[in-house]
PDB file of N, CA and C in Angstrom:
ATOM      1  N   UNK A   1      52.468 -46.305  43.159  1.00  0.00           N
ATOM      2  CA  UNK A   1      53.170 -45.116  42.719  1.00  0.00           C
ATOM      3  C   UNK A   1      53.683 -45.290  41.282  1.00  0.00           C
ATOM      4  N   UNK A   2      53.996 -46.620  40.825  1.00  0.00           N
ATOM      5  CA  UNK A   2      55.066 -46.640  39.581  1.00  0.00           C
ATOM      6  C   UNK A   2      54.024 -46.622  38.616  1.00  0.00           C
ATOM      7  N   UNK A   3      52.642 -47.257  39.106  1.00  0.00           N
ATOM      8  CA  UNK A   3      51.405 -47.251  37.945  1.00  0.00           C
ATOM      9  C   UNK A   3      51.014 -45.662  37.795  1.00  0.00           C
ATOM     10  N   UNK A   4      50.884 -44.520  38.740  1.00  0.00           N
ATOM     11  CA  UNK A   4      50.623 -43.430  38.591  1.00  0.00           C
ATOM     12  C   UNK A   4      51.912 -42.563  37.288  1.00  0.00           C
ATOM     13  N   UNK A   5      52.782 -43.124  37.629  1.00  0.00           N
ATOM     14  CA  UNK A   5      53.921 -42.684  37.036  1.00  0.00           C
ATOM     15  C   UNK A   5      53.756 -43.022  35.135  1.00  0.00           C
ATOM     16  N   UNK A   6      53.847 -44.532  35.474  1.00  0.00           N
ATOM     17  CA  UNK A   6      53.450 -45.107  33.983  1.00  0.00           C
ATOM     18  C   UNK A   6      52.385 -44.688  33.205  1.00  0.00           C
ATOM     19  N   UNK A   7      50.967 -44.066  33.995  1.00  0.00           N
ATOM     20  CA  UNK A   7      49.817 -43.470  33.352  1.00  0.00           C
ATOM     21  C   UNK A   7      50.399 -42.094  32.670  1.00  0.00           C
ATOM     22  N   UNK A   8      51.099 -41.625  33.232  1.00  0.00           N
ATOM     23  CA  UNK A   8      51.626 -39.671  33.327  1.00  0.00           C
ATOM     24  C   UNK A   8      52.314 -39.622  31.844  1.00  0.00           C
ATOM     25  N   UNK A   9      52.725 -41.188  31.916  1.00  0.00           N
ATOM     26  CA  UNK A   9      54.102 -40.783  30.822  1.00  0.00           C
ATOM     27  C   UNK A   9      53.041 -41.421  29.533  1.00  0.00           C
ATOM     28  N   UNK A  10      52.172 -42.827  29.761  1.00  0.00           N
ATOM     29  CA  UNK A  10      51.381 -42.494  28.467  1.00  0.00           C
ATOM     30  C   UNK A  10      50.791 -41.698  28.122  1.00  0.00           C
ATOM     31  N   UNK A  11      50.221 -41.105  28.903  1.00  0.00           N
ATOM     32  CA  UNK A  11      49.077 -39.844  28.461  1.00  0.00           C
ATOM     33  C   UNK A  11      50.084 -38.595  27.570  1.00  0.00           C
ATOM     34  N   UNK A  12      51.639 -38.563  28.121  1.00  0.00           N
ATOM     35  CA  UNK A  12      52.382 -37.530  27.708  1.00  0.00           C
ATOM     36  C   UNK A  12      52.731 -38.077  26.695  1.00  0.00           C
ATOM     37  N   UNK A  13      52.520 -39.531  25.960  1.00  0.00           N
ATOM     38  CA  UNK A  13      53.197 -40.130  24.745  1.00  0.00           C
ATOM     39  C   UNK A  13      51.803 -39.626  23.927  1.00  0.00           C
ATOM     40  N   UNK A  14      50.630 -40.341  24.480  1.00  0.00           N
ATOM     41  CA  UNK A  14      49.420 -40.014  23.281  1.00  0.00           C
ATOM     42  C   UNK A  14      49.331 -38.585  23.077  1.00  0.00           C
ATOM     43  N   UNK A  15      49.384 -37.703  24.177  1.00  0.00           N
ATOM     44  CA  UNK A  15      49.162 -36.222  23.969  1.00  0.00           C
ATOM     45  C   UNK A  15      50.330 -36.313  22.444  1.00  0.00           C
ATOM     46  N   UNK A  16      51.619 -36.294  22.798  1.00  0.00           N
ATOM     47  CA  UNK A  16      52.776 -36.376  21.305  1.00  0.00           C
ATOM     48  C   UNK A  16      52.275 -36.412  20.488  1.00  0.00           C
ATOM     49  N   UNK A  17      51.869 -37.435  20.240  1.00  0.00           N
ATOM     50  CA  UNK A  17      50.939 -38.485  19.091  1.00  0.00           C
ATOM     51  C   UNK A  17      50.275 -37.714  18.497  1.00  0.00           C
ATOM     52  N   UNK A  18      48.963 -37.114  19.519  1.00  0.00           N
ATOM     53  CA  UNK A  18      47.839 -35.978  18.999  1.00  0.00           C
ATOM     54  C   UNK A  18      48.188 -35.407  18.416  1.00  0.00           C
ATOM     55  N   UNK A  19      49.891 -34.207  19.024  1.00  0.00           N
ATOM     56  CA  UNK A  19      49.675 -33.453  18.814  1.00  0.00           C
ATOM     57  C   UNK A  19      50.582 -33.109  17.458  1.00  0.00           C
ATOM     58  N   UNK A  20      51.538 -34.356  16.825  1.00  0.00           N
ATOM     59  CA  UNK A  20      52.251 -34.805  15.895  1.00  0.00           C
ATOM     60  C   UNK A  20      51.038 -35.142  14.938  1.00  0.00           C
ATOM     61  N   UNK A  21      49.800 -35.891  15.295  1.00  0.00           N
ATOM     62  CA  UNK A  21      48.929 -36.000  13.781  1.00  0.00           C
ATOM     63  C   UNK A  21      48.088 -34.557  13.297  1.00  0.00           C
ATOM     64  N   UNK A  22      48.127 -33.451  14.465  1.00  0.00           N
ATOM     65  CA  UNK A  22      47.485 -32.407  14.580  1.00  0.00           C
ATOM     66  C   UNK A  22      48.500 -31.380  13.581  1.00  0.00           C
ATOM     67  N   UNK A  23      49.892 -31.703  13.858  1.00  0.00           N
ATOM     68  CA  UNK A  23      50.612 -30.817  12.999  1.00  0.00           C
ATOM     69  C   UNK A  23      50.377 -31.449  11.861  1.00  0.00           C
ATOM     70  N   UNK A  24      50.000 -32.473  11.221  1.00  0.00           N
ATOM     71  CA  UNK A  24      50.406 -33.263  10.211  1.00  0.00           C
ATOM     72  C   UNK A  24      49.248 -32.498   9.104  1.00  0.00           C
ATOM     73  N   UNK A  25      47.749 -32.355  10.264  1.00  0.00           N
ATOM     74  CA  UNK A  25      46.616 -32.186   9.466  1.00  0.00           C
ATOM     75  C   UNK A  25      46.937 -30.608   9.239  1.00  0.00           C
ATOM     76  N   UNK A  26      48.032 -29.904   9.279  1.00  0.00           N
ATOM     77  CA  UNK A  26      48.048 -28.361   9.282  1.00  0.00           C
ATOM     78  C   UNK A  26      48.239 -27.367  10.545  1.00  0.00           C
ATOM     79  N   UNK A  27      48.393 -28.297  12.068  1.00  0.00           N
ATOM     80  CA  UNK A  27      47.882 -27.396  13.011  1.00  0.00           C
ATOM     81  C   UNK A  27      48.979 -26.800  13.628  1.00  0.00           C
ATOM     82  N   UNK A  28      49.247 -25.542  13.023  1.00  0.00           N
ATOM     83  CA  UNK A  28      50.961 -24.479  13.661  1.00  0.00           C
ATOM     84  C   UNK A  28      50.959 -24.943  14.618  1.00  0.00           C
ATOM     85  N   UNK A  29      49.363 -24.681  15.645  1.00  0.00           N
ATOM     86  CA  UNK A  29      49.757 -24.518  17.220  1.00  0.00           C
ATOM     87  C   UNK A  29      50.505 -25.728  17.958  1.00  0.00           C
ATOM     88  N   UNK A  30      50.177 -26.954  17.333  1.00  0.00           N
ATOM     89  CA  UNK A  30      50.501 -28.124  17.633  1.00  0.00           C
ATOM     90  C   UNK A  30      51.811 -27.979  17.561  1.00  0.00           C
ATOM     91  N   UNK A  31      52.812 -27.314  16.745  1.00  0.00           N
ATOM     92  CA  UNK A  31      53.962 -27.831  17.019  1.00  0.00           C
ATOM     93  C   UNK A  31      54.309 -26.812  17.900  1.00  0.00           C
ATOM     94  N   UNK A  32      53.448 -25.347  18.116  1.00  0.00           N
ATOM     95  CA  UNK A  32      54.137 -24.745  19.448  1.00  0.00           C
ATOM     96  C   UNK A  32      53.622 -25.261  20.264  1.00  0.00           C
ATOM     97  N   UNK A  33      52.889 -25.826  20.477  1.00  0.00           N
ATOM     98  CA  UNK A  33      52.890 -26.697  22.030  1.00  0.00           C
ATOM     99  C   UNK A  33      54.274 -27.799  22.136  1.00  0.00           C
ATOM    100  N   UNK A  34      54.400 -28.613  21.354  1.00  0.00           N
ATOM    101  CA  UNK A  34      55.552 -29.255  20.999  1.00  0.00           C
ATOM    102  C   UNK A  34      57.198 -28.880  21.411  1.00  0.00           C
ATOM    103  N   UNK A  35      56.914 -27.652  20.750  1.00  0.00           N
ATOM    104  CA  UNK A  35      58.651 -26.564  20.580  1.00  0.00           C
ATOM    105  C   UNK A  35      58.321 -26.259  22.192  1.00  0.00           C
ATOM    106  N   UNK A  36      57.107 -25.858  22.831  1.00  0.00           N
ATOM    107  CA  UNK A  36      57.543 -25.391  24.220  1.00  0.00           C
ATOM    108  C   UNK A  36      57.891 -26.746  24.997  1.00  0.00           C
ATOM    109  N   UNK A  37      56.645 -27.782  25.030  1.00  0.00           N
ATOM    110  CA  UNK A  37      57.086 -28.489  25.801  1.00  0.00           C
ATOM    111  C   UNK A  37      58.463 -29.515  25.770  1.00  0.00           C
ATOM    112  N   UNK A  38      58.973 -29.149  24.569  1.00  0.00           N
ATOM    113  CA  UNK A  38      61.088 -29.783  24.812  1.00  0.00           C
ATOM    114  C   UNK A  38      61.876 -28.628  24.167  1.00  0.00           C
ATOM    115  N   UNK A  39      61.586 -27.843  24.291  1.00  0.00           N
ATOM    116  CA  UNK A  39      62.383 -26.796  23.630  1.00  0.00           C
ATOM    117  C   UNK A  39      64.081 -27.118  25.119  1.00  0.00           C
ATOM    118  N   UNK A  40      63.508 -26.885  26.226  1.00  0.00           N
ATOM    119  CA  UNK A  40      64.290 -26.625  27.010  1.00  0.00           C
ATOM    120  C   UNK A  40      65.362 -27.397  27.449  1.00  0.00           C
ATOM    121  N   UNK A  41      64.299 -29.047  27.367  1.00  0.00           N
ATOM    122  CA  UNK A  41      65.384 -30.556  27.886  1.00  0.00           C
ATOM    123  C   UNK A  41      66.365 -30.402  26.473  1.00  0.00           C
ATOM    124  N   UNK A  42      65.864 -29.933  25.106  1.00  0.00           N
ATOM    125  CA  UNK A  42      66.875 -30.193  24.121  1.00  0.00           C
ATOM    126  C   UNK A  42      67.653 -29.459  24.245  1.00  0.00           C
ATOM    127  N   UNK A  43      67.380 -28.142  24.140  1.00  0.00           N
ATOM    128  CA  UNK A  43      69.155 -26.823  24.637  1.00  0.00           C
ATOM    129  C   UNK A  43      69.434 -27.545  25.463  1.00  0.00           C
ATOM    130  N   UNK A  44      68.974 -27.815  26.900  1.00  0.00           N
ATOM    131  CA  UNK A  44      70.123 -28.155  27.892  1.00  0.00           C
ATOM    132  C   UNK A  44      71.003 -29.420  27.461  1.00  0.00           C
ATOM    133  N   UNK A  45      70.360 -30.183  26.660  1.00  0.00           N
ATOM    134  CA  UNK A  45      70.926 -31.218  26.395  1.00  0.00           C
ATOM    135  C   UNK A  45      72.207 -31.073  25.728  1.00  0.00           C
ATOM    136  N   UNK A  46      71.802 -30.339  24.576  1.00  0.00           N
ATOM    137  CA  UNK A  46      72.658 -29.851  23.195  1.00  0.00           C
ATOM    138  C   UNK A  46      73.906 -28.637  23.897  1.00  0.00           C
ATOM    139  N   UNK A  47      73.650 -27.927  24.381  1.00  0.00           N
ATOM    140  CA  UNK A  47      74.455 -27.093  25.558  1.00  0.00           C
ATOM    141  C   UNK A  47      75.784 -27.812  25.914  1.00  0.00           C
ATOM    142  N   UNK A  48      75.069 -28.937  27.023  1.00  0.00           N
ATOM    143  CA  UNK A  48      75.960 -29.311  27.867  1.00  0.00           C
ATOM    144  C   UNK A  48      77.214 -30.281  26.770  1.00  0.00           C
ATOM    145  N   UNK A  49      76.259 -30.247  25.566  1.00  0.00           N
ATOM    146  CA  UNK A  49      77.271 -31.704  24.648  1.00  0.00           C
ATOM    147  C   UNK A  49      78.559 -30.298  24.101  1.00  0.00           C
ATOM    148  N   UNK A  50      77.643 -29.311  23.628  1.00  0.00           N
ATOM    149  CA  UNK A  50      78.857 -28.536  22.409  1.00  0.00           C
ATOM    150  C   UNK A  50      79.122 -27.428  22.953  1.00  0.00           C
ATOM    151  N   UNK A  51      78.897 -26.802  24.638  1.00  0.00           N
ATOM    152  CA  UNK A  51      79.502 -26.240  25.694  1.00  0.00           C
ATOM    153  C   UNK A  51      79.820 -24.652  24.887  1.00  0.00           C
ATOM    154  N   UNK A  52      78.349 -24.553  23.833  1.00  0.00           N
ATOM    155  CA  UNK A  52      78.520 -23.069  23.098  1.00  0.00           C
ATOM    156  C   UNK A  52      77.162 -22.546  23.463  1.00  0.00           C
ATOM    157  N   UNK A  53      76.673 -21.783  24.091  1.00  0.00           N
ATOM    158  CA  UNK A  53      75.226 -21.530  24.016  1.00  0.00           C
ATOM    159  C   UNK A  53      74.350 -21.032  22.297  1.00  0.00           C
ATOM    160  N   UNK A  54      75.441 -20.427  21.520  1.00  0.00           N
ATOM    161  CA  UNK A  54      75.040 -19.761  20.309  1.00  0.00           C
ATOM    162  C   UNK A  54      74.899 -20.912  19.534  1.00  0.00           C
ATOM    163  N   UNK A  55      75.865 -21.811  19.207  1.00  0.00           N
ATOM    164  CA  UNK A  55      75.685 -22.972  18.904  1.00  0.00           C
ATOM    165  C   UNK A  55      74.696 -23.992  19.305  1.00  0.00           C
ATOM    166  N   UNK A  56      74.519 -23.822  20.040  1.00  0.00           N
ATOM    167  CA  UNK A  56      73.402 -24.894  20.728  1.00  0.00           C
ATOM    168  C   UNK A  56      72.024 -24.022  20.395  1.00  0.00           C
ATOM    169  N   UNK A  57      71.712 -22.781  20.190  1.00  0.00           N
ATOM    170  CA  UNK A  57      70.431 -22.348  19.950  1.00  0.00           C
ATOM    171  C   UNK A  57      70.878 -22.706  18.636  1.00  0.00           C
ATOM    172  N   UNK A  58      71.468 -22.985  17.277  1.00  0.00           N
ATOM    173  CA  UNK A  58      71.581 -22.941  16.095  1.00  0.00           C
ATOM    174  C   UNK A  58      71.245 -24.679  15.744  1.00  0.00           C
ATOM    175  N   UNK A  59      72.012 -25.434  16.764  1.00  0.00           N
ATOM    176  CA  UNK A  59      71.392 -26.957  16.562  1.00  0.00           C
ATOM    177  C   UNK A  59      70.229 -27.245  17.014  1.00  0.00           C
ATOM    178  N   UNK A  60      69.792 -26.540  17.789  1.00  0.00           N
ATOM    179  CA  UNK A  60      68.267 -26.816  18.660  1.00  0.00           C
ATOM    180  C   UNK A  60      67.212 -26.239  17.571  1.00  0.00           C
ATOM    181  N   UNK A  61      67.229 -25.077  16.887  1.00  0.00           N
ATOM    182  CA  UNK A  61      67.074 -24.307  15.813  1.00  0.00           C
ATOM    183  C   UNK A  61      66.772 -25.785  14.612  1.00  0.00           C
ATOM    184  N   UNK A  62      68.039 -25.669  14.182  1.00  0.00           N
ATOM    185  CA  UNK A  62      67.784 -27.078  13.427  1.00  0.00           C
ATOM    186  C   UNK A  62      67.161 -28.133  13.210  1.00  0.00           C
ATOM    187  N   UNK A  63      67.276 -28.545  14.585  1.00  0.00           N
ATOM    188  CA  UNK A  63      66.804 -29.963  14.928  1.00  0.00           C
ATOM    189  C   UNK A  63      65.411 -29.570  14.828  1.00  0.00           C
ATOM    190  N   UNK A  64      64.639 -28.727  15.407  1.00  0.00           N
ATOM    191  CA  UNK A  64      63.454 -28.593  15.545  1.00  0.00           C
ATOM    192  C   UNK A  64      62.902 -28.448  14.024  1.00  0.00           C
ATOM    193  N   UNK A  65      63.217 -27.842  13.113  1.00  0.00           N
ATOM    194  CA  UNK A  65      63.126 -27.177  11.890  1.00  0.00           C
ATOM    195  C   UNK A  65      63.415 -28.708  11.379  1.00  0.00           C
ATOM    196  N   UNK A  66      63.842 -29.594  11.320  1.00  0.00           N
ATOM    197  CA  UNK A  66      63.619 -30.649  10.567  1.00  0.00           C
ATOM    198  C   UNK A  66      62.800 -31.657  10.613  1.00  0.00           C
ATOM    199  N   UNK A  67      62.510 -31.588  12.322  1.00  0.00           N
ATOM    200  CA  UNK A  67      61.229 -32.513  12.831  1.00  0.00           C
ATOM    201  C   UNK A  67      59.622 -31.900  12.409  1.00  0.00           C
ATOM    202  N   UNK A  68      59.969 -30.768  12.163  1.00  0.00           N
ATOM    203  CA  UNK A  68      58.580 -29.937  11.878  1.00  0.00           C
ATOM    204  C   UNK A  68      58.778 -30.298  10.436  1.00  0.00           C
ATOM    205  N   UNK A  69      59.609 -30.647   9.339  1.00  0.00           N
ATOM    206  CA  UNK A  69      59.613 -30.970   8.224  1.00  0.00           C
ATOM    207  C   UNK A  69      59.104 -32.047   8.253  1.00  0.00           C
ATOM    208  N   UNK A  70      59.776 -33.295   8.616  1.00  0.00           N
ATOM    209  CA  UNK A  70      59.653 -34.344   8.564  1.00  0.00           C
ATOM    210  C   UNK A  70      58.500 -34.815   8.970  1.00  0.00           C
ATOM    211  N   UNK A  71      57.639 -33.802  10.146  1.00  0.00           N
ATOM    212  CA  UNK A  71      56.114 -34.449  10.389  1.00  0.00           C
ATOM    213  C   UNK A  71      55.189 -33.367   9.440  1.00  0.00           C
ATOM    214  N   UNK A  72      55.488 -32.756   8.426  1.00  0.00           N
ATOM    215  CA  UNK A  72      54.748 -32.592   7.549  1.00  0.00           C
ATOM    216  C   UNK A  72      54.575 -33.665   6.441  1.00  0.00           C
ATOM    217  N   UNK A  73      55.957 -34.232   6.331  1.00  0.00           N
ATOM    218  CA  UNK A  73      55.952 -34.771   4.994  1.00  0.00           C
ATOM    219  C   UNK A  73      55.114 -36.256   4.799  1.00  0.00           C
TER     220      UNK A  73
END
């Protein structure tokens, strides 16, 4: 079971990887696949820390907007 587990989560690291060198080479969609697949664990995360929902879409906002910088650059 823990080897099925450990396969799930590399494949979900290389998919990252892909899809981080895919934005790099130009590819929008890559980072909306990206923004969907943690858009949600990060609000809830960011939520539960600064207990503002408006705020928390404005840091989640952020945060995302700098990682999409930073894997351009």
């Amino acid at each position: 079971m823990q080897e099925e587990v450990d396969a799930a989560v590399a494949t979900v690291v290389s998919s990252d990887d892909a899809l981080a060198a895919q934005l790099a080479a130009g590819d929008a969609a890559a980072f909306a696949t990206l923004y969907q697949r943690y858009f949600q664990a990060v609000y809830d995360f960011v939520q539960r820390t600064v207990r503002d929902p408006v705020l928390a879409e404005d840091v989640v906002q952020t945060s995302f907007l700098k990682a999409h910088q930073a894997l351009l650059a």
